[in-house]
PDB file of N, CA and C in Angstrom:
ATOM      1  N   UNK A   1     -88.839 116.473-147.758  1.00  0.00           N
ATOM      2  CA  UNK A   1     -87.678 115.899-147.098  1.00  0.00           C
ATOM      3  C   UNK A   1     -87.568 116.471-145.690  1.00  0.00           C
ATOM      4  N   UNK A   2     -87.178 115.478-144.865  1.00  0.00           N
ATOM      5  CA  UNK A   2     -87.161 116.023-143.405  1.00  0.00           C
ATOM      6  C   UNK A   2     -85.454 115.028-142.775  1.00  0.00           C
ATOM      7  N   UNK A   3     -85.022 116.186-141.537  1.00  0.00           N
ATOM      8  CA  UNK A   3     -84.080 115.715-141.348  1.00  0.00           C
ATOM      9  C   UNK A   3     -84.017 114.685-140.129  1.00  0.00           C
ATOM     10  N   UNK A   4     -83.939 113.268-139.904  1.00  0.00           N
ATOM     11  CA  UNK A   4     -84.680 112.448-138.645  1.00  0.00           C
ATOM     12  C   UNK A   4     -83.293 111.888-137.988  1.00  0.00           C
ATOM     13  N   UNK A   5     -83.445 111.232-136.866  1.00  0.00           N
ATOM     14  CA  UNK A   5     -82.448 110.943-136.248  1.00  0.00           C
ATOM     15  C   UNK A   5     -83.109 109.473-135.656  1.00  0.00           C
ATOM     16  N   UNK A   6     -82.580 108.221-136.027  1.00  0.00           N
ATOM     17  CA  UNK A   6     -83.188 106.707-135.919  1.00  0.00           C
ATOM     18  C   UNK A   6     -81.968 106.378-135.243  1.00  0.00           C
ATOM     19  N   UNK A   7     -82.755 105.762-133.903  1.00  0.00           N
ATOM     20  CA  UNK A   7     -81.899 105.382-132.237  1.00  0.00           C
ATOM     21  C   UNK A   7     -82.643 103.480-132.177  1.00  0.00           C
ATOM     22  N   UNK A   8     -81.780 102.730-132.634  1.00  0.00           N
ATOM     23  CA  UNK A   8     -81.791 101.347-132.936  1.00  0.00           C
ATOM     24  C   UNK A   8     -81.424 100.714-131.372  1.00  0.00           C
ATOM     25  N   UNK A   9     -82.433  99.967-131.042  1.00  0.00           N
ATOM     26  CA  UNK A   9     -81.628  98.770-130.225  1.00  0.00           C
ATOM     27  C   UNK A   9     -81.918  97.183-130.774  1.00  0.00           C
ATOM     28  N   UNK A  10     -80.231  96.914-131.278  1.00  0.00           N
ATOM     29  CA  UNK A  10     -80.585  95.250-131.453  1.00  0.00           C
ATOM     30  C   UNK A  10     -80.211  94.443-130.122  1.00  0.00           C
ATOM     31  N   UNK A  11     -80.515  93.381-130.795  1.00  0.00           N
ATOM     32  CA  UNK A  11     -80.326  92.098-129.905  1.00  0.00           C
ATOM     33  C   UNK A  11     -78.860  92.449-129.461  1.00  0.00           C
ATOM     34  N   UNK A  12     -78.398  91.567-128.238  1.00  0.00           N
ATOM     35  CA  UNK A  12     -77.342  92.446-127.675  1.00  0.00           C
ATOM     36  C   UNK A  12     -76.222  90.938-128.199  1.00  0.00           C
ATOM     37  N   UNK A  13     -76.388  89.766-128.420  1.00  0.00           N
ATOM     38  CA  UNK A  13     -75.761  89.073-129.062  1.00  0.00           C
ATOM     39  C   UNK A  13     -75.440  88.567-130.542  1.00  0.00           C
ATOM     40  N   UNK A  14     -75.977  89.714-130.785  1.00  0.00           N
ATOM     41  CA  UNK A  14     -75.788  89.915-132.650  1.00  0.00           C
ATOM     42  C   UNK A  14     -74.203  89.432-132.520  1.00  0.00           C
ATOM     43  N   UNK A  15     -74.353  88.918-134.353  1.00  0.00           N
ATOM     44  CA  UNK A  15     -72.679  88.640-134.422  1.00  0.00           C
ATOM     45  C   UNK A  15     -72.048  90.428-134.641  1.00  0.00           C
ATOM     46  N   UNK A  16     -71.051  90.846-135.111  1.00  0.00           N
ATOM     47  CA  UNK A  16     -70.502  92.354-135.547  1.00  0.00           C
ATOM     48  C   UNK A  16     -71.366  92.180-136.919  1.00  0.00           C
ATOM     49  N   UNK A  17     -70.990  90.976-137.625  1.00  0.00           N
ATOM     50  CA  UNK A  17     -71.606  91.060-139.235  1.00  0.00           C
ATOM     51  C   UNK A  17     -73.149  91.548-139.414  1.00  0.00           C
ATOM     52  N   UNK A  18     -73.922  90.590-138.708  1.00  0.00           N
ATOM     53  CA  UNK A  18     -74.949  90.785-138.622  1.00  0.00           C
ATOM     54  C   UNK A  18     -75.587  92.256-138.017  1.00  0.00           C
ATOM     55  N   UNK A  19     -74.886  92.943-137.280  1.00  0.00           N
ATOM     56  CA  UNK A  19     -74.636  94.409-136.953  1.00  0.00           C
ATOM     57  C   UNK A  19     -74.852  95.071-138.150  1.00  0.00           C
ATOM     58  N   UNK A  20     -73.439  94.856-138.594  1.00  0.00           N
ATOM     59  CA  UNK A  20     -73.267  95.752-139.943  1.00  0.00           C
ATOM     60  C   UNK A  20     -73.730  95.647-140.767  1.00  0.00           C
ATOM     61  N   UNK A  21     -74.269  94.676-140.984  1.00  0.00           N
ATOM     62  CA  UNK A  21     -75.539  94.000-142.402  1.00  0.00           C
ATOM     63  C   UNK A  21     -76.782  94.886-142.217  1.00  0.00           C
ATOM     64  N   UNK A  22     -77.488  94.978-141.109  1.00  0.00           N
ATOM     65  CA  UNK A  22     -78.484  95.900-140.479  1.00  0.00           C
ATOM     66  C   UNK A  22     -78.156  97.200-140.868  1.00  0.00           C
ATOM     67  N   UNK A  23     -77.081  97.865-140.137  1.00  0.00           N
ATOM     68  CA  UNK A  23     -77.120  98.773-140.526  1.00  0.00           C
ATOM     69  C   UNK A  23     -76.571  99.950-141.662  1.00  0.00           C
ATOM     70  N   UNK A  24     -75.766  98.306-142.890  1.00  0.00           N
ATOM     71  CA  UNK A  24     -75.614  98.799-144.148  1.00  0.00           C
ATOM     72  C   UNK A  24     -77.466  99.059-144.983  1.00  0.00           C
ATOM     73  N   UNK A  25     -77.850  97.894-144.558  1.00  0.00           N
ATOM     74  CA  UNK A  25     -79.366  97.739-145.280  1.00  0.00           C
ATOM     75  C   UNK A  25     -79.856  99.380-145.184  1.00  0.00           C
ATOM     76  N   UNK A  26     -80.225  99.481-143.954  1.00  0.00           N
ATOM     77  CA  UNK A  26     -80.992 100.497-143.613  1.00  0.00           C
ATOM     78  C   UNK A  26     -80.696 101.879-144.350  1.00  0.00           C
ATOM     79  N   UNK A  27     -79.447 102.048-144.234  1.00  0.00           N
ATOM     80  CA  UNK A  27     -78.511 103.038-144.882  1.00  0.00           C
ATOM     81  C   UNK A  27     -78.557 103.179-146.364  1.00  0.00           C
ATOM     82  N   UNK A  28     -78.587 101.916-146.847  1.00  0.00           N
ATOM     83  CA  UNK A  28     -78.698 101.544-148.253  1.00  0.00           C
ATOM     84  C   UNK A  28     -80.115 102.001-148.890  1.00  0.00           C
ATOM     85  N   UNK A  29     -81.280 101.854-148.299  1.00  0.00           N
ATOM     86  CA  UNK A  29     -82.530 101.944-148.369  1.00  0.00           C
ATOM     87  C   UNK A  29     -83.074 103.405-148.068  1.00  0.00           C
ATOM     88  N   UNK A  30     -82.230 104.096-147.371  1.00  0.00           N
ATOM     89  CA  UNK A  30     -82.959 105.448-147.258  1.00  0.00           C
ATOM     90  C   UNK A  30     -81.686 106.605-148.397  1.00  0.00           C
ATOM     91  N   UNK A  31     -80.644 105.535-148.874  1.00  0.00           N
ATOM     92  CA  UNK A  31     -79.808 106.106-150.439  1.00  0.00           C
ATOM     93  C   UNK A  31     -80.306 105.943-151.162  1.00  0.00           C
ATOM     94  N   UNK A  32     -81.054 104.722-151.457  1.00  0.00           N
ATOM     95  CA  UNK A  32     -81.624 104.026-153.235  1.00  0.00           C
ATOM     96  C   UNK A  32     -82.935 105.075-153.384  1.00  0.00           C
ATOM     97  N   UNK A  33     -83.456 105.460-152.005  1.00  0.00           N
ATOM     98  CA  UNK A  33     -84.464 106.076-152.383  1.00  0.00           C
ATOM     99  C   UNK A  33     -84.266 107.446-152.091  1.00  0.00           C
ATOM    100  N   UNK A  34     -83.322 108.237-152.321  1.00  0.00           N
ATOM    101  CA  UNK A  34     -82.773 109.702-152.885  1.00  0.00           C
ATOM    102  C   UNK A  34     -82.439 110.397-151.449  1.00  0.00           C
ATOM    103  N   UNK A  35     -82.573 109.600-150.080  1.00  0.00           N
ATOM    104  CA  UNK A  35     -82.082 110.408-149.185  1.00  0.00           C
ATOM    105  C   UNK A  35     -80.642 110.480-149.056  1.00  0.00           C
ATOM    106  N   UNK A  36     -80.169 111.303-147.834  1.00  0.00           N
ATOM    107  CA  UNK A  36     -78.823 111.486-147.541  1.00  0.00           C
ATOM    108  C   UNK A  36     -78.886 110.713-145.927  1.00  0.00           C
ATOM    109  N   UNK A  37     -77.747 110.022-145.957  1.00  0.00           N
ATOM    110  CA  UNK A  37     -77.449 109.423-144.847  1.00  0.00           C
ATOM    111  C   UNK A  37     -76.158 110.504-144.209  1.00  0.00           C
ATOM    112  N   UNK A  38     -76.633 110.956-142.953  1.00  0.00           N
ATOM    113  CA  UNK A  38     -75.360 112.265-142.187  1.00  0.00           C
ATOM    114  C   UNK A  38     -74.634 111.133-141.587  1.00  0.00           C
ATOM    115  N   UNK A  39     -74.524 110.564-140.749  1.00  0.00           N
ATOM    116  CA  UNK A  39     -73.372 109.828-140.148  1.00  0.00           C
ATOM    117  C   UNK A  39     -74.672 108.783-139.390  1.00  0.00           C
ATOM    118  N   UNK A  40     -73.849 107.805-138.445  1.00  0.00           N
ATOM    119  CA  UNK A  40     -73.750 106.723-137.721  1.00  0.00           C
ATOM    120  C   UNK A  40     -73.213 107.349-136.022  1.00  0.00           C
ATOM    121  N   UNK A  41     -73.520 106.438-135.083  1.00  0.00           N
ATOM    122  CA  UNK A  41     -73.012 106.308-134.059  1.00  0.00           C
ATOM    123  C   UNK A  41     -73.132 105.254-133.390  1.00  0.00           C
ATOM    124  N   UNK A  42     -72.545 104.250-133.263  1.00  0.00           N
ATOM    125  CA  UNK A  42     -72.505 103.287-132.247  1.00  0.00           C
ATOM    126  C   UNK A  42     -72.050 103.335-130.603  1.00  0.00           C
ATOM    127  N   UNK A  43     -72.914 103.023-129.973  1.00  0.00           N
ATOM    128  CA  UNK A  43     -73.164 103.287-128.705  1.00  0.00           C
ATOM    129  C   UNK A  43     -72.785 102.347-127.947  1.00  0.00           C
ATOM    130  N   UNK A  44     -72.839 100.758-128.297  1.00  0.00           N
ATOM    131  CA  UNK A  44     -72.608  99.612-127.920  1.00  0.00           C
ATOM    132  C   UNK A  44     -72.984  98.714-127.126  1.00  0.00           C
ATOM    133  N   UNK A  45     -73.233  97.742-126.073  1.00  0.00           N
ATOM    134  CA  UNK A  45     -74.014  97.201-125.676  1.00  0.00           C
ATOM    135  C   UNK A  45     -74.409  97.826-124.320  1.00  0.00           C
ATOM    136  N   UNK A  46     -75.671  97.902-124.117  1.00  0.00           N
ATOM    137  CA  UNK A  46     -76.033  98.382-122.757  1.00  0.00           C
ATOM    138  C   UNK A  46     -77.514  97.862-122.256  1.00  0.00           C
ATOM    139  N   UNK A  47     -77.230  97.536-120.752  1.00  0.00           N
ATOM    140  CA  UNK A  47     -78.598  97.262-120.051  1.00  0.00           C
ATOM    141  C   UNK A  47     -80.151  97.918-120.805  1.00  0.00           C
ATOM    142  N   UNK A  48     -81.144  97.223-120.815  1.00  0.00           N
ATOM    143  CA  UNK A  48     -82.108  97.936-121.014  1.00  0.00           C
ATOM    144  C   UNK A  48     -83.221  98.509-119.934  1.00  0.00           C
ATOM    145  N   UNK A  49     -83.576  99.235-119.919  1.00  0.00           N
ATOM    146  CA  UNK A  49     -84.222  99.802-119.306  1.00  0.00           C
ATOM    147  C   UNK A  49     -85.373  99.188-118.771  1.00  0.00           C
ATOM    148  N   UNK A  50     -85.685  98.273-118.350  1.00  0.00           N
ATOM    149  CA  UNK A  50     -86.705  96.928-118.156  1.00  0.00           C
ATOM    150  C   UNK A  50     -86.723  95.615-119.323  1.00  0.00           C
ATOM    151  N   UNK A  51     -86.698  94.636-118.774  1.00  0.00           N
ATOM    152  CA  UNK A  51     -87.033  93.469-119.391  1.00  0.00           C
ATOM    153  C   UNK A  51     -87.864  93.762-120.648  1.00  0.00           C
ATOM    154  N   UNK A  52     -87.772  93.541-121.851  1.00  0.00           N
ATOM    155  CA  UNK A  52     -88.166  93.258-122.449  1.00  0.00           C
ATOM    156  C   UNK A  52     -88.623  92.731-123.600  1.00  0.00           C
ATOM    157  N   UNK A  53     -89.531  92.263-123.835  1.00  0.00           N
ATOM    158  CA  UNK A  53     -90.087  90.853-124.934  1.00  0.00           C
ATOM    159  C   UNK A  53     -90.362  91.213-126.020  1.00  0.00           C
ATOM    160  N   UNK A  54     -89.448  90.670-126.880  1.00  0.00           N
ATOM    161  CA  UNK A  54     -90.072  90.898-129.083  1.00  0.00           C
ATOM    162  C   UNK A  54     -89.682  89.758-129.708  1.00  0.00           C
ATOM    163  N   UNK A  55     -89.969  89.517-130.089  1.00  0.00           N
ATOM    164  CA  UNK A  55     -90.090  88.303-131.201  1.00  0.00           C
ATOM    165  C   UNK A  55     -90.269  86.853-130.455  1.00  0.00           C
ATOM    166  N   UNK A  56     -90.807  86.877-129.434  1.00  0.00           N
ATOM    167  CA  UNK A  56     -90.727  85.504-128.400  1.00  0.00           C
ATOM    168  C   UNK A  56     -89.858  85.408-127.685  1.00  0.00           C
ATOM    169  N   UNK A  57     -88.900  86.298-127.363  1.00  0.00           N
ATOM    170  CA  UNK A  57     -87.834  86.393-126.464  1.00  0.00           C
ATOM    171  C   UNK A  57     -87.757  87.146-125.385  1.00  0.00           C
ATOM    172  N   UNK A  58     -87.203  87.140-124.388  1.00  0.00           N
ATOM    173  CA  UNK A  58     -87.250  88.109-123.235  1.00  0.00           C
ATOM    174  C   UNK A  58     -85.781  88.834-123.608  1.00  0.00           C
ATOM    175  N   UNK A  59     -85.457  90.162-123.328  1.00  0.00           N
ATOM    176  CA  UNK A  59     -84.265  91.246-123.501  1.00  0.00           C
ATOM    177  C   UNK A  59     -83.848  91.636-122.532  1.00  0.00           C
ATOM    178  N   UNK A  60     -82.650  91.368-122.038  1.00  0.00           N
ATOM    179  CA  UNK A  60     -82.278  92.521-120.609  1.00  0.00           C
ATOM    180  C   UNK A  60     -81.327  93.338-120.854  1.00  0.00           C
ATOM    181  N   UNK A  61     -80.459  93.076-122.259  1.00  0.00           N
ATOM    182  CA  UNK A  61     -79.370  94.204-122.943  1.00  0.00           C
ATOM    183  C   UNK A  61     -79.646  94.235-124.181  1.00  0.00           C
ATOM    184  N   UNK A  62     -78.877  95.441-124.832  1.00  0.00           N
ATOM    185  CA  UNK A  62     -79.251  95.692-126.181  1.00  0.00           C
ATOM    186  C   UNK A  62     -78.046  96.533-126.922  1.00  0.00           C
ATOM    187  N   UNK A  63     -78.005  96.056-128.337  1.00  0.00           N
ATOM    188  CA  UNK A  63     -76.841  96.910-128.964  1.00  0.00           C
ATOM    189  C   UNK A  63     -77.835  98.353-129.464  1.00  0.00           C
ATOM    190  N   UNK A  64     -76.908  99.276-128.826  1.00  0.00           N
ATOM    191  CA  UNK A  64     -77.677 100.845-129.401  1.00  0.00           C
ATOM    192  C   UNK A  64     -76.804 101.121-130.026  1.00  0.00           C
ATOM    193  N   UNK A  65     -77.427 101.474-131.487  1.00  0.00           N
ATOM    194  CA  UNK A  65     -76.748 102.340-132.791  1.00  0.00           C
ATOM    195  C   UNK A  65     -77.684 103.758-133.085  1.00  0.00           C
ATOM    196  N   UNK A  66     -77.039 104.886-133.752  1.00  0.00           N
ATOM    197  CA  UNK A  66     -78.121 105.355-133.955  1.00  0.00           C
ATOM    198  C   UNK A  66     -77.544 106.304-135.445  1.00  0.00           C
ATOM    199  N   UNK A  67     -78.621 106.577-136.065  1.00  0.00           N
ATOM    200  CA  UNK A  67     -78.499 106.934-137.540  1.00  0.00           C
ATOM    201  C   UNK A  67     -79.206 108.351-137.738  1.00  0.00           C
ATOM    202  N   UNK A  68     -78.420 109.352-138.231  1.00  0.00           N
ATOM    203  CA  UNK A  68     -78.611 110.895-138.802  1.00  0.00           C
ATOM    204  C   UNK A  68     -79.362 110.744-140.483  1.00  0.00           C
ATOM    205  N   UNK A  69     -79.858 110.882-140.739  1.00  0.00           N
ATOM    206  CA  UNK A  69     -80.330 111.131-142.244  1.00  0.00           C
ATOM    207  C   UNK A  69     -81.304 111.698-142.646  1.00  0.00           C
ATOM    208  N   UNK A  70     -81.527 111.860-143.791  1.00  0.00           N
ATOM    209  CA  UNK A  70     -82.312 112.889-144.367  1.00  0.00           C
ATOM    210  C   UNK A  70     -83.338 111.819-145.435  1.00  0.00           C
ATOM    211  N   UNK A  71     -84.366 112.054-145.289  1.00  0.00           N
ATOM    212  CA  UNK A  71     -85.319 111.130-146.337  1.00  0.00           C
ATOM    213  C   UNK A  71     -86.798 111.682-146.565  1.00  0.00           C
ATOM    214  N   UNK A  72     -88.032 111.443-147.105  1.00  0.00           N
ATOM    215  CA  UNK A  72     -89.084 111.761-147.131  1.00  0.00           C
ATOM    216  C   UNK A  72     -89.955 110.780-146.230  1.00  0.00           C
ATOM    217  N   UNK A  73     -91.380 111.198-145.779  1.00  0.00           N
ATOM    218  CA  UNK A  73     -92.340 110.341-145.291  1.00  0.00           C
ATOM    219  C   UNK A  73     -92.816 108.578-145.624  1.00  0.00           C
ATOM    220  N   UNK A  74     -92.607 108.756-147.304  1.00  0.00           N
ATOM    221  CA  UNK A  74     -93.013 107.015-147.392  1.00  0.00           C
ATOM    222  C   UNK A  74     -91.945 106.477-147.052  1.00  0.00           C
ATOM    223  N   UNK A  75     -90.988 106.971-147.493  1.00  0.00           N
ATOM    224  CA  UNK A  75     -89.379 105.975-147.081  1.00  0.00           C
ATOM    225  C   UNK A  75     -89.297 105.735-145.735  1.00  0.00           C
ATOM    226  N   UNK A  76     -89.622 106.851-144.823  1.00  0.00           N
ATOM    227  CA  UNK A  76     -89.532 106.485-143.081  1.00  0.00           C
ATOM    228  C   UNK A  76     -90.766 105.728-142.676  1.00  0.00           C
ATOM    229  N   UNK A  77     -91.565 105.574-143.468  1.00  0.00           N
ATOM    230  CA  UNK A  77     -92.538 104.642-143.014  1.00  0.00           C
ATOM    231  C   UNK A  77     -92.654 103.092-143.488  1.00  0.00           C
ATOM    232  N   UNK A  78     -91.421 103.068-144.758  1.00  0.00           N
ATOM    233  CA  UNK A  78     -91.326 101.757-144.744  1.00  0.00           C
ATOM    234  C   UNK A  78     -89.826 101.121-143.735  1.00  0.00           C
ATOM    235  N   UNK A  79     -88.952 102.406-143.558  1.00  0.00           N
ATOM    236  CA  UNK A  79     -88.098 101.786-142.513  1.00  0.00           C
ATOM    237  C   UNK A  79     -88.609 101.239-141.303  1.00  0.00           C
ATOM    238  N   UNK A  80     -89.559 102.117-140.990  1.00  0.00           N
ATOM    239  CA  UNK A  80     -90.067 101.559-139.418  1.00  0.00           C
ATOM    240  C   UNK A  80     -90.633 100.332-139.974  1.00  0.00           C
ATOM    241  N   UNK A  81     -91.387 100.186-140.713  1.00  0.00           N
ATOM    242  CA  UNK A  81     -92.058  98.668-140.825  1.00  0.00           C
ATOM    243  C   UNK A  81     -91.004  97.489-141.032  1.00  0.00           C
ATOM    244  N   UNK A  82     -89.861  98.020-141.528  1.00  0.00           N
ATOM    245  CA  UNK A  82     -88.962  96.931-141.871  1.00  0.00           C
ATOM    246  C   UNK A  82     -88.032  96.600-140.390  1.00  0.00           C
ATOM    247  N   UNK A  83     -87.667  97.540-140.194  1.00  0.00           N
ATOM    248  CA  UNK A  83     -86.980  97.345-138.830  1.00  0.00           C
ATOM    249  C   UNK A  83     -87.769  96.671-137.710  1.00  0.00           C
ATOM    250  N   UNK A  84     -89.488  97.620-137.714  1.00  0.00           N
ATOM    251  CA  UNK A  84     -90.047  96.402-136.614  1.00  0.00           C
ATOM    252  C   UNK A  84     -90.418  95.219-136.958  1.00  0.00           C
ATOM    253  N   UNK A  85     -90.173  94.840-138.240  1.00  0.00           N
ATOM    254  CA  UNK A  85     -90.449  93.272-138.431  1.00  0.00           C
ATOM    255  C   UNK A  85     -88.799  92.442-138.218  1.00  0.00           C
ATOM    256  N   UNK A  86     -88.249  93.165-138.146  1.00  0.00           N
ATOM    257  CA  UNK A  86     -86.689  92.142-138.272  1.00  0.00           C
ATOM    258  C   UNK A  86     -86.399  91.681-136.993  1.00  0.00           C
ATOM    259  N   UNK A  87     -86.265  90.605-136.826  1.00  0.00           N
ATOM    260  CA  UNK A  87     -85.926  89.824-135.735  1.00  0.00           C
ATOM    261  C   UNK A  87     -84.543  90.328-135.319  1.00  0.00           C
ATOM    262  N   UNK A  88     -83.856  90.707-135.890  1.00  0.00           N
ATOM    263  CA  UNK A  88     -82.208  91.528-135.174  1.00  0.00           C
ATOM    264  C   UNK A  88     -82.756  92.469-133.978  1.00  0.00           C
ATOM    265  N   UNK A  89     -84.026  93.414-134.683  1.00  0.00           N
ATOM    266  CA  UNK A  89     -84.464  94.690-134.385  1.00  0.00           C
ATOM    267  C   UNK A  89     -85.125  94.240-132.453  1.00  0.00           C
ATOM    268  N   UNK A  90     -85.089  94.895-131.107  1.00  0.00           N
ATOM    269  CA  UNK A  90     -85.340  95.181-130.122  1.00  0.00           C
ATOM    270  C   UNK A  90     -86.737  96.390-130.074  1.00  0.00           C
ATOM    271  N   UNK A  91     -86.112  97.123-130.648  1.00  0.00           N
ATOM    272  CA  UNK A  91     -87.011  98.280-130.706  1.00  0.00           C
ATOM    273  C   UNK A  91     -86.355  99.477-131.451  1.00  0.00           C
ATOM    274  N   UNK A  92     -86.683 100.298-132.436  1.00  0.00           N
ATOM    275  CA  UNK A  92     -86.225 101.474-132.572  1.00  0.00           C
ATOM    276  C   UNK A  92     -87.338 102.667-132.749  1.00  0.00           C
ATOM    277  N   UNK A  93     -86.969 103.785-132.721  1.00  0.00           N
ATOM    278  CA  UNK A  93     -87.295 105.428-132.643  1.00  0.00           C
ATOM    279  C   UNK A  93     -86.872 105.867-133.641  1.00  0.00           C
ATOM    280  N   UNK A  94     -87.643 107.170-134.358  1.00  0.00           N
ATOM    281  CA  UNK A  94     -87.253 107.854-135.383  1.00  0.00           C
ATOM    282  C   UNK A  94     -87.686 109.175-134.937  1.00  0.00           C
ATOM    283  N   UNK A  95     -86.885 110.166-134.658  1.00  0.00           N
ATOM    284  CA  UNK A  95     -87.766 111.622-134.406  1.00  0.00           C
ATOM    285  C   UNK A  95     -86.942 112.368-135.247  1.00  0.00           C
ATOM    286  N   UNK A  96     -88.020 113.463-135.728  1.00  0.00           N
ATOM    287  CA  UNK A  96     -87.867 114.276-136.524  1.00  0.00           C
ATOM    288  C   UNK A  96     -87.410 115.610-136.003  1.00  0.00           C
ATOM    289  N   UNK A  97     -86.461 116.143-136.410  1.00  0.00           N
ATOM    290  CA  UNK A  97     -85.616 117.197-136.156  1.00  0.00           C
ATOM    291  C   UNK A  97     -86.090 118.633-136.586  1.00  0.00           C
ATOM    292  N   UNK A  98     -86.156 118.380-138.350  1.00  0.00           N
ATOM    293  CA  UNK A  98     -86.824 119.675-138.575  1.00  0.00           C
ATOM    294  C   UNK A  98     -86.583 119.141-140.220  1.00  0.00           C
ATOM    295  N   UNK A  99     -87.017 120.303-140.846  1.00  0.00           N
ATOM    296  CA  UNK A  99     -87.335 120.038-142.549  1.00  0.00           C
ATOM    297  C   UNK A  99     -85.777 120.072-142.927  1.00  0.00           C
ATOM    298  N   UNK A 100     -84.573 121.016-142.639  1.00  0.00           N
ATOM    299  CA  UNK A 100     -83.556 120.839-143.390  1.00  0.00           C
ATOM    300  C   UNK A 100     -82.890 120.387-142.174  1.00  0.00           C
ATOM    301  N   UNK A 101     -81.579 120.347-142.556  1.00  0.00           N
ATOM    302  CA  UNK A 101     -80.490 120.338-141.649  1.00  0.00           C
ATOM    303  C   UNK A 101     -79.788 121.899-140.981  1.00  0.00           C
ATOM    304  N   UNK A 102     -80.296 122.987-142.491  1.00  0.00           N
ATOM    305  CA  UNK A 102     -80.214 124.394-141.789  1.00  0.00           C
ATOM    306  C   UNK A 102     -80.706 124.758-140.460  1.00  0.00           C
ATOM    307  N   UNK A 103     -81.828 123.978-140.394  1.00  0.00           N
ATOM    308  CA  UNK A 103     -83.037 124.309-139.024  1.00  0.00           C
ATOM    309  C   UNK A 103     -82.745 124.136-137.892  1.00  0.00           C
ATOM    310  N   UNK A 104     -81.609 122.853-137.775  1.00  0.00           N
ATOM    311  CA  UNK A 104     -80.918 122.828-136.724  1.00  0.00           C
ATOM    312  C   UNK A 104     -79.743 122.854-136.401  1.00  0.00           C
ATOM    313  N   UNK A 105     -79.205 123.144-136.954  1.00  0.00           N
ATOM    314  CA  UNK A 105     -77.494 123.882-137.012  1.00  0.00           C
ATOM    315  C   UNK A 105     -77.605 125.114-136.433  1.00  0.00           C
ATOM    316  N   UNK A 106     -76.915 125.736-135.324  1.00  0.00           N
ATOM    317  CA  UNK A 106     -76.587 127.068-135.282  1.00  0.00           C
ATOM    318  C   UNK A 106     -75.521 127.484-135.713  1.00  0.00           C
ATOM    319  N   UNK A 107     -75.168 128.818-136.533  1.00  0.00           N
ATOM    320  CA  UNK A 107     -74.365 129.079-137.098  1.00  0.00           C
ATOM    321  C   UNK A 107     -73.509 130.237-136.266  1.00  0.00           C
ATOM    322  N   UNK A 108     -72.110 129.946-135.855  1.00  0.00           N
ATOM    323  CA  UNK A 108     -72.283 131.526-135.384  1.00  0.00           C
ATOM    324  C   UNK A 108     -71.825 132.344-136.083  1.00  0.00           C
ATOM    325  N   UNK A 109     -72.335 133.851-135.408  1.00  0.00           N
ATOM    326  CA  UNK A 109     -72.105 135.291-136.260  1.00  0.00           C
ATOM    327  C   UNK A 109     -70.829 135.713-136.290  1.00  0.00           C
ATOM    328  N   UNK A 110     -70.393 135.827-137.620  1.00  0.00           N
ATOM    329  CA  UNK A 110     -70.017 136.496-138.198  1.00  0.00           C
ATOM    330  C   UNK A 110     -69.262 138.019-138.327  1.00  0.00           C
ATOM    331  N   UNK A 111     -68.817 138.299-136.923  1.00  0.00           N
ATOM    332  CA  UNK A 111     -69.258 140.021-136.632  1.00  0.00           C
ATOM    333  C   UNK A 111     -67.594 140.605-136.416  1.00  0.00           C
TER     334      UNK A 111
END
């Protein structure tokens, strides 16, 4: 288990539903398969950083969400495949933080 942090950009004219459908799925999918989902953040619509083209379309804004959770290797490797096949999906990132959530928490002392 590793702790990852997934930075979503959809289409920037998603309906809200279709938003939240995305990112119940995703959420749902890294629960059924024994991870922990830490929180959500929605960021909301913003310019993208150059033009750009996925699914036959050209992009010049994008809805950024981004997702805290905890899961193993096959599960993050079928999210990325699922997300880059979904036509909602722009582009997303998954980077890995560290093995627990201890690893990156500082705690302070105690003294």
């Amino acid at each position: 288990m590793g702790f990852y942090e997934l930075l979503c950009i959809s289409r920037a004219n998603l309906m809200e539903i279709n938003l939240k459908n995305l990112v119940k799925i995703t959420a749902k999918y890294v629960l059924e398969h024994g991870g922990v989902v830490r929180g959500f953040e929605n960021w909301g619509t913003m310019p993208l950083a150059t033009r750009t083209r996925r699914h036959q379309e050209y992009h010049t804004d994008g809805h950024f969400w981004l997702m805290h959770f905890d899961t193993n290797p096959v599960v993050l490797a079928e999210i990325r495949k699922r997300l880059n096949s979904d036509p909602r999906v722009i582009r997303c990132n998954i980077v890995k933080f560290g093995n627990k959530l201890e690893d990156i928490v500082t705690r302070p002392d105690k003294t």
